[in-house]
Protein backbone atom coordinates (compact mmCIF):
# COMPACT_ATOMS: atom_id res chain seq x y z
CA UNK A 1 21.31 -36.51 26.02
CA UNK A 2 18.35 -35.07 28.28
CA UNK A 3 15.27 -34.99 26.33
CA UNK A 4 12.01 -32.99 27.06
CA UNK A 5 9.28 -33.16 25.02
CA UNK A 6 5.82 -31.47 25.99
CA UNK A 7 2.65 -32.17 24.21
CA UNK A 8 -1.04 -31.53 24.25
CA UNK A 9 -1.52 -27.53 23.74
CA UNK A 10 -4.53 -26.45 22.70
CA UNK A 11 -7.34 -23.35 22.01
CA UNK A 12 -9.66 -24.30 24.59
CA UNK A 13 -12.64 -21.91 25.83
CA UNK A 14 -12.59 -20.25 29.58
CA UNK A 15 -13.49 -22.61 31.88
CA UNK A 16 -12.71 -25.41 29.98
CA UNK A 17 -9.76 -27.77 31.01
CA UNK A 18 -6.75 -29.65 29.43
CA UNK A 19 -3.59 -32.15 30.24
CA UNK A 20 -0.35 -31.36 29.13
CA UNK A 21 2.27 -34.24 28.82
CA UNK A 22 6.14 -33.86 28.97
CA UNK A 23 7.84 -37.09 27.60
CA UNK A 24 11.48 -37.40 29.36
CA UNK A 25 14.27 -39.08 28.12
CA UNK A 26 18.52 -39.33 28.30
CA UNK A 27 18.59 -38.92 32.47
CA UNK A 28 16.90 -40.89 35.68
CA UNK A 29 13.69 -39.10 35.54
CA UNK A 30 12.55 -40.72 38.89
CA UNK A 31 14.85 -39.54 40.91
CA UNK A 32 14.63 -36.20 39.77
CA UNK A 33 12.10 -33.18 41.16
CA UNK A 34 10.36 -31.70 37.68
CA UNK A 35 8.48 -28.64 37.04
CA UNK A 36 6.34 -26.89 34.87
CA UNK A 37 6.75 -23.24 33.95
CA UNK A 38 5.11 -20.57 31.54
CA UNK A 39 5.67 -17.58 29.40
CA UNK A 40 2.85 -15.08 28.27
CA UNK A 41 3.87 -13.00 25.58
CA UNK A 42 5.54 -10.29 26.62
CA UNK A 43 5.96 -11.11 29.87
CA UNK A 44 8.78 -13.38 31.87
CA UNK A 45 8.86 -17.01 32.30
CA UNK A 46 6.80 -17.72 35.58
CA UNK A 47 7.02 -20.88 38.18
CA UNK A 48 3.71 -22.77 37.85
CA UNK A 49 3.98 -26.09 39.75
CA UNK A 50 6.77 -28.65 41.09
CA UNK A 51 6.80 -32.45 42.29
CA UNK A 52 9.25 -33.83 43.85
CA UNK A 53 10.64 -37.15 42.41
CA UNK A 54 8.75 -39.69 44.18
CA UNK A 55 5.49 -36.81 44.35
CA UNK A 56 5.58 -36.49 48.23
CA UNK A 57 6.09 -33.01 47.53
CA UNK A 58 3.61 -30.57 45.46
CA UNK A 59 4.27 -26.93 45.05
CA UNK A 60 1.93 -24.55 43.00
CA UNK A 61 2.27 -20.56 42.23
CA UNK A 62 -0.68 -18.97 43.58
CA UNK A 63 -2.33 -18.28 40.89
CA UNK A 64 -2.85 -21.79 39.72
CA UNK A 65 -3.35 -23.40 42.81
CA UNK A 66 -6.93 -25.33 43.41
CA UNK A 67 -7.11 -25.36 39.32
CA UNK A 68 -4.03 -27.29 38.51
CA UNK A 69 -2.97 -30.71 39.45
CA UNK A 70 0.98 -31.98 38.47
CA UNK A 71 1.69 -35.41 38.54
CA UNK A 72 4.33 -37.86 37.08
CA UNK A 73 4.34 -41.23 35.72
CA UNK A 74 8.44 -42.57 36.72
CA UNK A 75 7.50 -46.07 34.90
CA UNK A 76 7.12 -44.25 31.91
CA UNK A 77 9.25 -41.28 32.73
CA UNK A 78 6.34 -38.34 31.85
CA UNK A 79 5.32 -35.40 33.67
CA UNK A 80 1.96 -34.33 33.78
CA UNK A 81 -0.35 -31.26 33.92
CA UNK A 82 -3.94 -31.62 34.26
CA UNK A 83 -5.51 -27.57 34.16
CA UNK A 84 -9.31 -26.78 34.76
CA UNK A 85 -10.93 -23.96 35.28
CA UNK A 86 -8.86 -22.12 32.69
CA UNK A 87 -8.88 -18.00 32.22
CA UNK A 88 -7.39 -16.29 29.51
CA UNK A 89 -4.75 -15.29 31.85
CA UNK A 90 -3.54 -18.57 31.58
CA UNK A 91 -2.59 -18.50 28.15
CA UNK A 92 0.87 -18.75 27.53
CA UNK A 93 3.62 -21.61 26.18
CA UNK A 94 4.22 -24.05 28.64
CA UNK A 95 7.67 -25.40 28.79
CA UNK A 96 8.70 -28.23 31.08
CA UNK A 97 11.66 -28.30 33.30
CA UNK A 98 14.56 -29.90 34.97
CA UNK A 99 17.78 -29.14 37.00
CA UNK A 100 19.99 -32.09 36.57
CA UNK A 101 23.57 -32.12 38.12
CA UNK A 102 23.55 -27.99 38.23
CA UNK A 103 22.38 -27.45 34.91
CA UNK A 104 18.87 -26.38 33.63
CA UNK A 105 17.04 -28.15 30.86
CA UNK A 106 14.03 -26.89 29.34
CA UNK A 107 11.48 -28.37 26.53
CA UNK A 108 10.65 -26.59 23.51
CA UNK A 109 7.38 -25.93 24.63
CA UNK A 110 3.75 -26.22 23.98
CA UNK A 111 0.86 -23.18 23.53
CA UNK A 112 -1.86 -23.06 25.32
CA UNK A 113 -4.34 -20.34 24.12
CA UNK A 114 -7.60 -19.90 26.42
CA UNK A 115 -10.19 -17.85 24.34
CA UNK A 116 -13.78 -17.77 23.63
């Protein structure tokens, strides 16, 4: 079954920077556009970035954009996030995403807390 599997959340100061990994299984990850999303407590899950499945095609929400850099590995099926620059706006859980065959799969997710 499809299998999504972030890692790498962290407290990490403003300013400071971290990678977040999602670890894909149970589907043909390469051929496949993935995305990362977030959720700040009490607030909605919000788009953060998109590649498409050979990464011709980046896509960022504004608010990340110049700061974040999303990237994928198809050999070893895993989806990156490398974040710099980080506010405390940006804290939230980070879940990883895909839409396989009309259906929407989502990882369990992974905090990241920015705080001094």
């Amino acid at each position: 079954q499809v299998k999504l599997v972030e890692s790498g959340g962290a407290l990490v100061q403003p300013g400071g920077s971290l990678r977040l990994s999602c670890a894909a299984s149970g589907f043909a990850f390469s051929i496949y556009t993935m995305s990362w999303y977030r959720q700040a407590p009490g607030k909605e899950r919000e788009f953060v970035a998109s590649v498409s499945s050979r990464s011709y095609s980046r896509n960022y929400a504004d608010s990340v954009r110049g700061r974040f850099t999303i990237s994928r590995d198809n050999a070893k099926n895993t989806l990156f996030l490398e974040m710099s620059s980080l506010k405390p706006e940006d804290t939230a859980v980070y879940y990883c995403y895909a839409r396989i065959t009309m259906s929407d799969y989502w990882g369990q997710g992974t905090q990241v807390t920015v705080s001094s």
